[in-house]
Protein backbone atom coordinates (compact mmCIF):
# COMPACT_ATOMS: atom_id res chain seq x y z
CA UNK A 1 26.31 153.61 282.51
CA UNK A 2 29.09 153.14 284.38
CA UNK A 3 31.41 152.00 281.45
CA UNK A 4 30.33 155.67 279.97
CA UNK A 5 31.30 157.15 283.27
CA UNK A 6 34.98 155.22 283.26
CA UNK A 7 35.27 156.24 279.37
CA UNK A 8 34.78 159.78 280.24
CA UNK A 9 37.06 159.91 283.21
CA UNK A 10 39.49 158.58 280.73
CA UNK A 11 38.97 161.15 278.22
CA UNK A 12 39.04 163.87 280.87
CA UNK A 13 42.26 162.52 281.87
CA UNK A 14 44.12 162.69 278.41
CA UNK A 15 43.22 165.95 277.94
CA UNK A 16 44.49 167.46 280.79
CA UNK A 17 47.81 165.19 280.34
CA UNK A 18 48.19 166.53 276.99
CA UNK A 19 47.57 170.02 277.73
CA UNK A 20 50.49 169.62 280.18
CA UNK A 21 52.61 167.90 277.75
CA UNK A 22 51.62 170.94 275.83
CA UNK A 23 52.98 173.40 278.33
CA UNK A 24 56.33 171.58 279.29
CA UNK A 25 59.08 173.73 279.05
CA UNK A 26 57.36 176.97 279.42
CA UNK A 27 57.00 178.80 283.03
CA UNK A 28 54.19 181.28 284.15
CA UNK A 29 55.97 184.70 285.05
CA UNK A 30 55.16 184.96 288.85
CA UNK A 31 55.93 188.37 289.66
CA UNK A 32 55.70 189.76 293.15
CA UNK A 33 52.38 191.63 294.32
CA UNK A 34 51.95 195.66 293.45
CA UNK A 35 54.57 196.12 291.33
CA UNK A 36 55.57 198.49 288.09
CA UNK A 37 55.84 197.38 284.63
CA UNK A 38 57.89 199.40 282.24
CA UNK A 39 55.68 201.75 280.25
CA UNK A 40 56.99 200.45 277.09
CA UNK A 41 56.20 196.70 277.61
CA UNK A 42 52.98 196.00 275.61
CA UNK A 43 52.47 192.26 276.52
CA UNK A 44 54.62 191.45 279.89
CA UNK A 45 54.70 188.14 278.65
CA UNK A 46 56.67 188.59 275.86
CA UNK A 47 60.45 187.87 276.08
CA UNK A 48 62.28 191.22 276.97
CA UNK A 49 66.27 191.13 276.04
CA UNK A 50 66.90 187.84 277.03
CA UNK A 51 64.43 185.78 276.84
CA UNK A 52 61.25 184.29 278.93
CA UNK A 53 61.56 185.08 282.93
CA UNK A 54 62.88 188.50 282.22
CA UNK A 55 60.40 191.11 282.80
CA UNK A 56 61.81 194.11 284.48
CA UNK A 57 59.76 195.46 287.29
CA UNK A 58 60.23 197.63 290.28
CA UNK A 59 58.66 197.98 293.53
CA UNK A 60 56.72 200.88 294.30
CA UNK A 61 59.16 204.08 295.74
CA UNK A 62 62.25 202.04 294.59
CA UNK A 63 64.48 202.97 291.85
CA UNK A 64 66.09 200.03 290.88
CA UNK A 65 64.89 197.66 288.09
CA UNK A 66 64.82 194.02 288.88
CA UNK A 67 64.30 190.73 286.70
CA UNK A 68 63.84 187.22 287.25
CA UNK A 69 67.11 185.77 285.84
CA UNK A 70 68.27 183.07 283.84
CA UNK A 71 70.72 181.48 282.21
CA UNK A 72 70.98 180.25 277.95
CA UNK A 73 69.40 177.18 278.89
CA UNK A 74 66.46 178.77 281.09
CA UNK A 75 67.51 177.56 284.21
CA UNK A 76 66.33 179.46 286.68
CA UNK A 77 68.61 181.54 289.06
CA UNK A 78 66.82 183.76 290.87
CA UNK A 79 66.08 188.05 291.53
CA UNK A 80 69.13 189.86 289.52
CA UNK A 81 69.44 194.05 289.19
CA UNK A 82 67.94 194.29 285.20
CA UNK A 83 70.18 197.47 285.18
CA UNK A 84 73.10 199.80 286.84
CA UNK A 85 71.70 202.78 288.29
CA UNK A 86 74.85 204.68 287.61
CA UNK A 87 77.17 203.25 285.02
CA UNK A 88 80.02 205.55 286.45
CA UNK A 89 79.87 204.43 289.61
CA UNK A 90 82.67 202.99 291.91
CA UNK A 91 80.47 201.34 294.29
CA UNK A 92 77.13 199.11 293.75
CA UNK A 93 75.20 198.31 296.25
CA UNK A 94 72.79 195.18 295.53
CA UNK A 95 69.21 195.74 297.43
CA UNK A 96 68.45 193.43 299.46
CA UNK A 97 66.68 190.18 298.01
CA UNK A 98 69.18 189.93 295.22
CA UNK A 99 69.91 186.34 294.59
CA UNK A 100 72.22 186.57 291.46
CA UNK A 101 74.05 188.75 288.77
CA UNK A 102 73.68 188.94 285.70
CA UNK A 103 76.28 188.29 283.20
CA UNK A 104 77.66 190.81 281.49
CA UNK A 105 76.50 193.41 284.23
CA UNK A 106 79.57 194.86 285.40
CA UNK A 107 80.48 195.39 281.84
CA UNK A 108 78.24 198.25 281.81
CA UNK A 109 80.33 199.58 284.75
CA UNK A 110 84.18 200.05 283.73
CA UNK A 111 84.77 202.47 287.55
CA UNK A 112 83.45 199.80 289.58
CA UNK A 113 86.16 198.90 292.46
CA UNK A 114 83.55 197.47 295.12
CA UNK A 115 79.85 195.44 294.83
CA UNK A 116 78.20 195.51 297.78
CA UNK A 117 76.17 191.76 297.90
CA UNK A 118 73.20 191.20 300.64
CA UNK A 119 73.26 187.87 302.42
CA UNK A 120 69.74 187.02 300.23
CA UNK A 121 72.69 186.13 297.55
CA UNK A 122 73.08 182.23 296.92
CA UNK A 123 74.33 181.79 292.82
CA UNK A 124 77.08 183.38 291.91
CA UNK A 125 79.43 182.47 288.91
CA UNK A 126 82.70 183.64 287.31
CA UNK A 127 80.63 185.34 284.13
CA UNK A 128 78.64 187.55 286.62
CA UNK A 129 82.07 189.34 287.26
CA UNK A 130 83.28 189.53 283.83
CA UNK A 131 84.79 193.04 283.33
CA UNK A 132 85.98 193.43 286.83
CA UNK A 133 89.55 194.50 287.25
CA UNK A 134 91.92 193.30 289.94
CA UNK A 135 91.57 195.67 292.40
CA UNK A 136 87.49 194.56 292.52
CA UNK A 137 86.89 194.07 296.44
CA UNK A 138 83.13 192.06 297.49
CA UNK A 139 81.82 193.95 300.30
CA UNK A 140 79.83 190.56 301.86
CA UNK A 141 78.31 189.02 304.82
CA UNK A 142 80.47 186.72 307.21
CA UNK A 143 79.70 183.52 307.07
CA UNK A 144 77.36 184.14 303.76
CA UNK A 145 77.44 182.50 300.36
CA UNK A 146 79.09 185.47 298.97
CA UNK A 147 81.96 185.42 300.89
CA UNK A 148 82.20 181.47 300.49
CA UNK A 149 82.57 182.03 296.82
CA UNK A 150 84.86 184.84 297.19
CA UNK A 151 87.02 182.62 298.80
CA UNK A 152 86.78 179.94 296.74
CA UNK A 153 87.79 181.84 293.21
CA UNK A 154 90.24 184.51 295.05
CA UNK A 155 88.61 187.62 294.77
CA UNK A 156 89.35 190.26 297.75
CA UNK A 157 86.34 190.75 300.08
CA UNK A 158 85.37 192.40 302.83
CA UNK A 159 83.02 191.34 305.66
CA UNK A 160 82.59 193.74 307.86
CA UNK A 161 84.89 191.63 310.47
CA UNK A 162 87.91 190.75 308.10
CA UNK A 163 89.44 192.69 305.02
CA UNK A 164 90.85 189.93 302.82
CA UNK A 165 92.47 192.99 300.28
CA UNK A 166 95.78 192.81 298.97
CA UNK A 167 96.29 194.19 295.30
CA UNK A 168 98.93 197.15 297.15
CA UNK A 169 101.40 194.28 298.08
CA UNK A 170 104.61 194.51 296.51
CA UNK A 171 106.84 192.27 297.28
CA UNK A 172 106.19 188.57 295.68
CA UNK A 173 107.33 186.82 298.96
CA UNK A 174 105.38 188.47 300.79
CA UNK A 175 102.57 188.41 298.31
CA UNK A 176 102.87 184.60 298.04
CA UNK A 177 102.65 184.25 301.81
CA UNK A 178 99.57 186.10 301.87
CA UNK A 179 97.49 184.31 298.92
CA UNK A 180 98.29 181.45 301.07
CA UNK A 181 97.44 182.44 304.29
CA UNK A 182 94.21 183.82 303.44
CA UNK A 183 93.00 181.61 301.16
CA UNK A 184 93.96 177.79 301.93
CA UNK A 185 92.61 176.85 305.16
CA UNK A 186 93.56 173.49 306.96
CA UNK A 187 91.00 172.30 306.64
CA UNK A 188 90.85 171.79 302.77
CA UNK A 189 91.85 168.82 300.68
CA UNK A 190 94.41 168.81 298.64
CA UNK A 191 92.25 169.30 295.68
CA UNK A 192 90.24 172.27 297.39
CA UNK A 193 94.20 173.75 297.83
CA UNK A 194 95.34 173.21 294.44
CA UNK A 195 92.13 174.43 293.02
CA UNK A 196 91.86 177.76 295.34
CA UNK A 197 95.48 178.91 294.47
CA UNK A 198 94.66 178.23 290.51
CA UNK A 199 91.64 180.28 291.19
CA UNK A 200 93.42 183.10 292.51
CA UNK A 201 95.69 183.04 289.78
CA UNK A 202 93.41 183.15 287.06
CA UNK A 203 91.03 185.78 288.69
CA UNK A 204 93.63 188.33 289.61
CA UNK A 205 95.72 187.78 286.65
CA UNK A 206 95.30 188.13 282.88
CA UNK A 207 97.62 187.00 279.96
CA UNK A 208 99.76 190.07 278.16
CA UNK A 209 103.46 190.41 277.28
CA UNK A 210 103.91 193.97 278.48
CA UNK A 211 106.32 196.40 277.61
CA UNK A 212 109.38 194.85 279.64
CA UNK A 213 110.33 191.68 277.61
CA UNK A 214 111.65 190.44 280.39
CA UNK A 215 109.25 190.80 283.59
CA UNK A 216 106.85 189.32 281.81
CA UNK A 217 108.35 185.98 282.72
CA UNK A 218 109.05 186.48 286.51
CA UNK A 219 106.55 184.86 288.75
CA UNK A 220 106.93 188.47 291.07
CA UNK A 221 105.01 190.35 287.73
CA UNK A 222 101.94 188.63 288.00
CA UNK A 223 101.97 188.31 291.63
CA UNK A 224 102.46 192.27 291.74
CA UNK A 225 101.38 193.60 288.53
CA UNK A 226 98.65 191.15 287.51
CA UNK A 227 100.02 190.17 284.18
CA UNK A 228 102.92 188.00 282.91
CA UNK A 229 103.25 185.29 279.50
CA UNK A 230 103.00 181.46 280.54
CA UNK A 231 106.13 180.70 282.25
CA UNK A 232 105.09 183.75 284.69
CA UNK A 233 101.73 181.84 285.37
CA UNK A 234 103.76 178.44 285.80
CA UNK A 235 106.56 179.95 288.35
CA UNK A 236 103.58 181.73 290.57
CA UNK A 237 101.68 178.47 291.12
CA UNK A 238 105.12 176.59 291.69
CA UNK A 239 105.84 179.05 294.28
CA UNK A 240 102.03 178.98 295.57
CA UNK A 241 101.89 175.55 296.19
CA UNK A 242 105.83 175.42 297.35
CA UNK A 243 103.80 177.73 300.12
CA UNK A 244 101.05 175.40 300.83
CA UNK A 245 103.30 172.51 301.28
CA UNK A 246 101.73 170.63 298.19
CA UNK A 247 104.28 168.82 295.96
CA UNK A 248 104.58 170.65 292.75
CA UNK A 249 106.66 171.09 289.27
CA UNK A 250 107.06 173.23 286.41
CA UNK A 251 106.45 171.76 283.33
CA UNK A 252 107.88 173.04 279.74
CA UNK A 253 106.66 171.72 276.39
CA UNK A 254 104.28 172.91 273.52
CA UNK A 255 100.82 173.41 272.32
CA UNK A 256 99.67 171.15 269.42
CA UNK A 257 99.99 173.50 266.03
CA UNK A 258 96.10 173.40 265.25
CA UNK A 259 95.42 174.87 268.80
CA UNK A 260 97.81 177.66 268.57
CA UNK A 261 100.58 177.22 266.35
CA UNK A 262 103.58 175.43 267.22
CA UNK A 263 104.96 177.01 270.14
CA UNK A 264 107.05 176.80 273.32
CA UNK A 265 104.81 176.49 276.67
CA UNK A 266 104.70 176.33 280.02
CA UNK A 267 102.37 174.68 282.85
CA UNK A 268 102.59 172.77 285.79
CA UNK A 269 101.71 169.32 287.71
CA UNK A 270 100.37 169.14 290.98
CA UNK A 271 100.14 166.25 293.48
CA UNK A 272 97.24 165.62 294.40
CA UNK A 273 96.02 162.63 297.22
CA UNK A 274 99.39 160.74 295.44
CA UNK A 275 98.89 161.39 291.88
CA UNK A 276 100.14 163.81 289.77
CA UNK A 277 97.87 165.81 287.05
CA UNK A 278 98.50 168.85 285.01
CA UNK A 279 97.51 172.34 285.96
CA UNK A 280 97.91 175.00 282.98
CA UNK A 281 96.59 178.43 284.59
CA UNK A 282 97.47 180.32 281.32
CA UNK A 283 95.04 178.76 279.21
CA UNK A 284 92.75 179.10 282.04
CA UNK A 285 92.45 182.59 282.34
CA UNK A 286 91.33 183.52 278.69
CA UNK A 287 92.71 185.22 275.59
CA UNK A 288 95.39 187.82 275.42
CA UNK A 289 94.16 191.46 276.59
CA UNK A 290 95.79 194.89 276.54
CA UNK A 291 97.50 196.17 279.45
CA UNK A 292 95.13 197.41 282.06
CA UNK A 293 91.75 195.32 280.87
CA UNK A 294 89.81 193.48 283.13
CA UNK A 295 90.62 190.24 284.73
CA UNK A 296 88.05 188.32 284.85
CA UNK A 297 86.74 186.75 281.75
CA UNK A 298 85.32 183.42 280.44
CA UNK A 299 85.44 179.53 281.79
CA UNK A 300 87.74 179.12 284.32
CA UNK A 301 89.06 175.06 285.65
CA UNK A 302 89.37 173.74 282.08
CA UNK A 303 93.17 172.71 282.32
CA UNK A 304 92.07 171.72 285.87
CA UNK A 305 94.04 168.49 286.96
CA UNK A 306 94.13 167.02 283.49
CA UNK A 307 95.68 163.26 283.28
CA UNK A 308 98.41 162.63 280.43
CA UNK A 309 95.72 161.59 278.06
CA UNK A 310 93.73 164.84 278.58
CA UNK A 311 96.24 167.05 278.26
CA UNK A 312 97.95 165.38 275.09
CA UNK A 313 94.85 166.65 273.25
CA UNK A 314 95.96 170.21 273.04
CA UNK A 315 99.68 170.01 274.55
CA UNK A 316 103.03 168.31 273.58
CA UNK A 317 105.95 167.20 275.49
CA UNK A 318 108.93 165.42 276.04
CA UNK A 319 107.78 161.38 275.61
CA UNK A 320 110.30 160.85 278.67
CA UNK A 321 107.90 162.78 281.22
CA UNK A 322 104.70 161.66 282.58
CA UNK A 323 102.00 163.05 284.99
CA UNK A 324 100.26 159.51 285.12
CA UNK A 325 103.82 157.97 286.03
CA UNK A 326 105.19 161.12 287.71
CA UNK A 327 107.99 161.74 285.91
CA UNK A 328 109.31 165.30 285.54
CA UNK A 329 112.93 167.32 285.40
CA UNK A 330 112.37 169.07 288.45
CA UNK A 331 109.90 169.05 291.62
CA UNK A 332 109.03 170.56 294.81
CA UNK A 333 109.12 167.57 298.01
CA UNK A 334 106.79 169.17 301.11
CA UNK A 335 108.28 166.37 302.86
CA UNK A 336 111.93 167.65 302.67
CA UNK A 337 111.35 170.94 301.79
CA UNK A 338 113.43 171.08 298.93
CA UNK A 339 113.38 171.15 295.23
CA UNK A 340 114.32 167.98 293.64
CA UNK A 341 115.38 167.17 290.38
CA UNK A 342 116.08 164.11 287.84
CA UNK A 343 119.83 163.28 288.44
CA UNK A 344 119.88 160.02 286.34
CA UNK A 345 118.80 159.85 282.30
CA UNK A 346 117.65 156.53 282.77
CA UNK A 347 113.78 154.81 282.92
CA UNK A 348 114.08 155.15 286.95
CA UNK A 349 114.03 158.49 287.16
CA UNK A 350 116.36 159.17 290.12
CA UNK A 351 116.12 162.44 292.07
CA UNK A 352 118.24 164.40 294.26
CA UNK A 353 117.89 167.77 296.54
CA UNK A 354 118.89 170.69 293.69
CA UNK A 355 121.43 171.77 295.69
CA UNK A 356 123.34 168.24 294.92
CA UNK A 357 122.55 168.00 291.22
């Protein structure tokens, strides 16, 4: 008898182990307590639009549609805003209990100049602000997650307390002093410094040759104007980290021919806790647009302090220079304060102040 009992216990056991086996990867839609379905959705377990965990619903008396959402992968993220109330609008203010955006969302608003984020926000990426042009201000919290992140990728914000906007500045001095002392704290590493200024770069900049063939390469254009060709990018984040007191260079060469046909480019190396690494912003901040679109789009950090070996997959340069080694033409010291560059052509790489070469 009591073998029969163990036996059973057993069987009882594997069943409800493989039912669970069964169910991995699947999630029961949880959705809050009396709310409204739309009228349309026959089975509110079905997949709506993107997939499981996106049921739109709305609380009673409220107008806006919510979702669970999600990313490719199912991973879950939180309460998003299914929809824009007003496409048109310039302004969107995210009800309370929003905890993400969706990608793709501001997309379906081409006026917006402001999103209003609760402090119930806490996952935020650069695709949820895809389509957001450079005058795009985050109307946040202080001290909440929102405002952390606007920090961190260099979007303008406002807290209530501090206005961090800047898009009207004109001068690129004056600009560059500003990025700086807004945006780099003391308190950072020099990673977190190098990695901030990139960020600003990319997010309030976007790749386009313009009218003018030649503003596009002056640092001040895409400080000012927002856009610029590659050795605009490379001259801004020289300048930016001249600012910051991190040691810096410019850095000329090519990309390899199956990347994007053999061509002249520009990037950068950065110093970073004594090493040097590459830094190209350009190819960081997405394919070419027409004048006046959006800057925000895609990946950012790809080209993101790349060693030699790294970059060599997609770039070319002179076999005399070296990130790993720390060998360039021409470099910003913090120490001296001056730009130094190679004075000697032999393997020792000499340098002097530029204003003795």
């Amino acid at each position: 008898m009591r073998k029969l009992f163990v036996g059973l216990l057993i069987l009882v056991l594997c069943v409800v182990l493989c039912a669970a086996a069964a169910a991995e990867g699947t999630a029961e839609i949880i959705l809050p307590e009396d709310v409204e379905l739309p009228e349309d959705l026959e089975n509110p377990n079905d997949p709506v639009e993107l997939g499981s965990w996106c049921i739109p619903f709305k609380h009673p008396g409220d107008t806006a549609w919510l979702i669970y959402a999600h990313t490719e992968d199912c991973v879950y993220l939180g309460l998003a805003l299914y929809e824009p109330e007003d496409p048109e609008a310039e302004t969107i203010v995210f009800p309370e209990g929003i905890e993400t955006i969706l990608p793709g969302f501001f997309e379906k608003t081409p006026n917006v100049k402001r999103a209003v984020l609760p402090a119930s926000v806490n996952n935020l990426s650069m695709q949820c602000f895809e389509g957001v042009h450079r005058d795009f201000v985050i109307e946040c919290v202080p001290g909440s997650y929102a405002e952390a992140f606007a920090l961190e990728y260099g979007f303008q914000y406002d807290n209530g307390e501090k206005q961090v906007i800047g898009w009207t500045i004109t001068d690129p001095q004056e600009k560059i002093k500003w990025i700086v002392a807004n945006y780099v704290r003391e308190d950072m590493t020099e990673r977190e410094k190098a990695l901030v200024l990139h960020n600003w770069l990319t997010t309030n900049s976007y790749y386009h040759k313009g009218n003018d063939e030649a503003e596009v390469y002056e640092s001040k254009t895409i400080l000012t104007k927002g856009y610029g060709v590659c050795e605009a990018y490379a001259f801004a984040y020289y300048y930016l980290l001249q600012e910051a007191n991190m040691a810096g260079a410019w850095f000329s060469g090519g990309a390899l021919p199956e990347v994007e046909g053999a061509q002249g480019h520009e990037w950068n190396l950065v110093r970073v806790d004594g090493q040097w690494y590459h830094v190209d912003c350009t190819w960081d901040d997405g394919p070419d647009a027409p004048l006046g679109s959006p800057c925000v789009r895609g990946e950012k950090e790809v080209y993101f302090l790349l060693t030699d070996e790294e970059m060599a997959k997609t770039h070319t340069w002179e076999s005399d220079y070296s990130a790993d080694n720390g060998k360039m033409f021409c470099w910003w010291d913090p120490e001296t304060k001056q730009e130094m560059k190679r004075s000697s052509w032999n393997k020792d790489f000499t340098y002097v102040p530029a204003d003795q070469f």
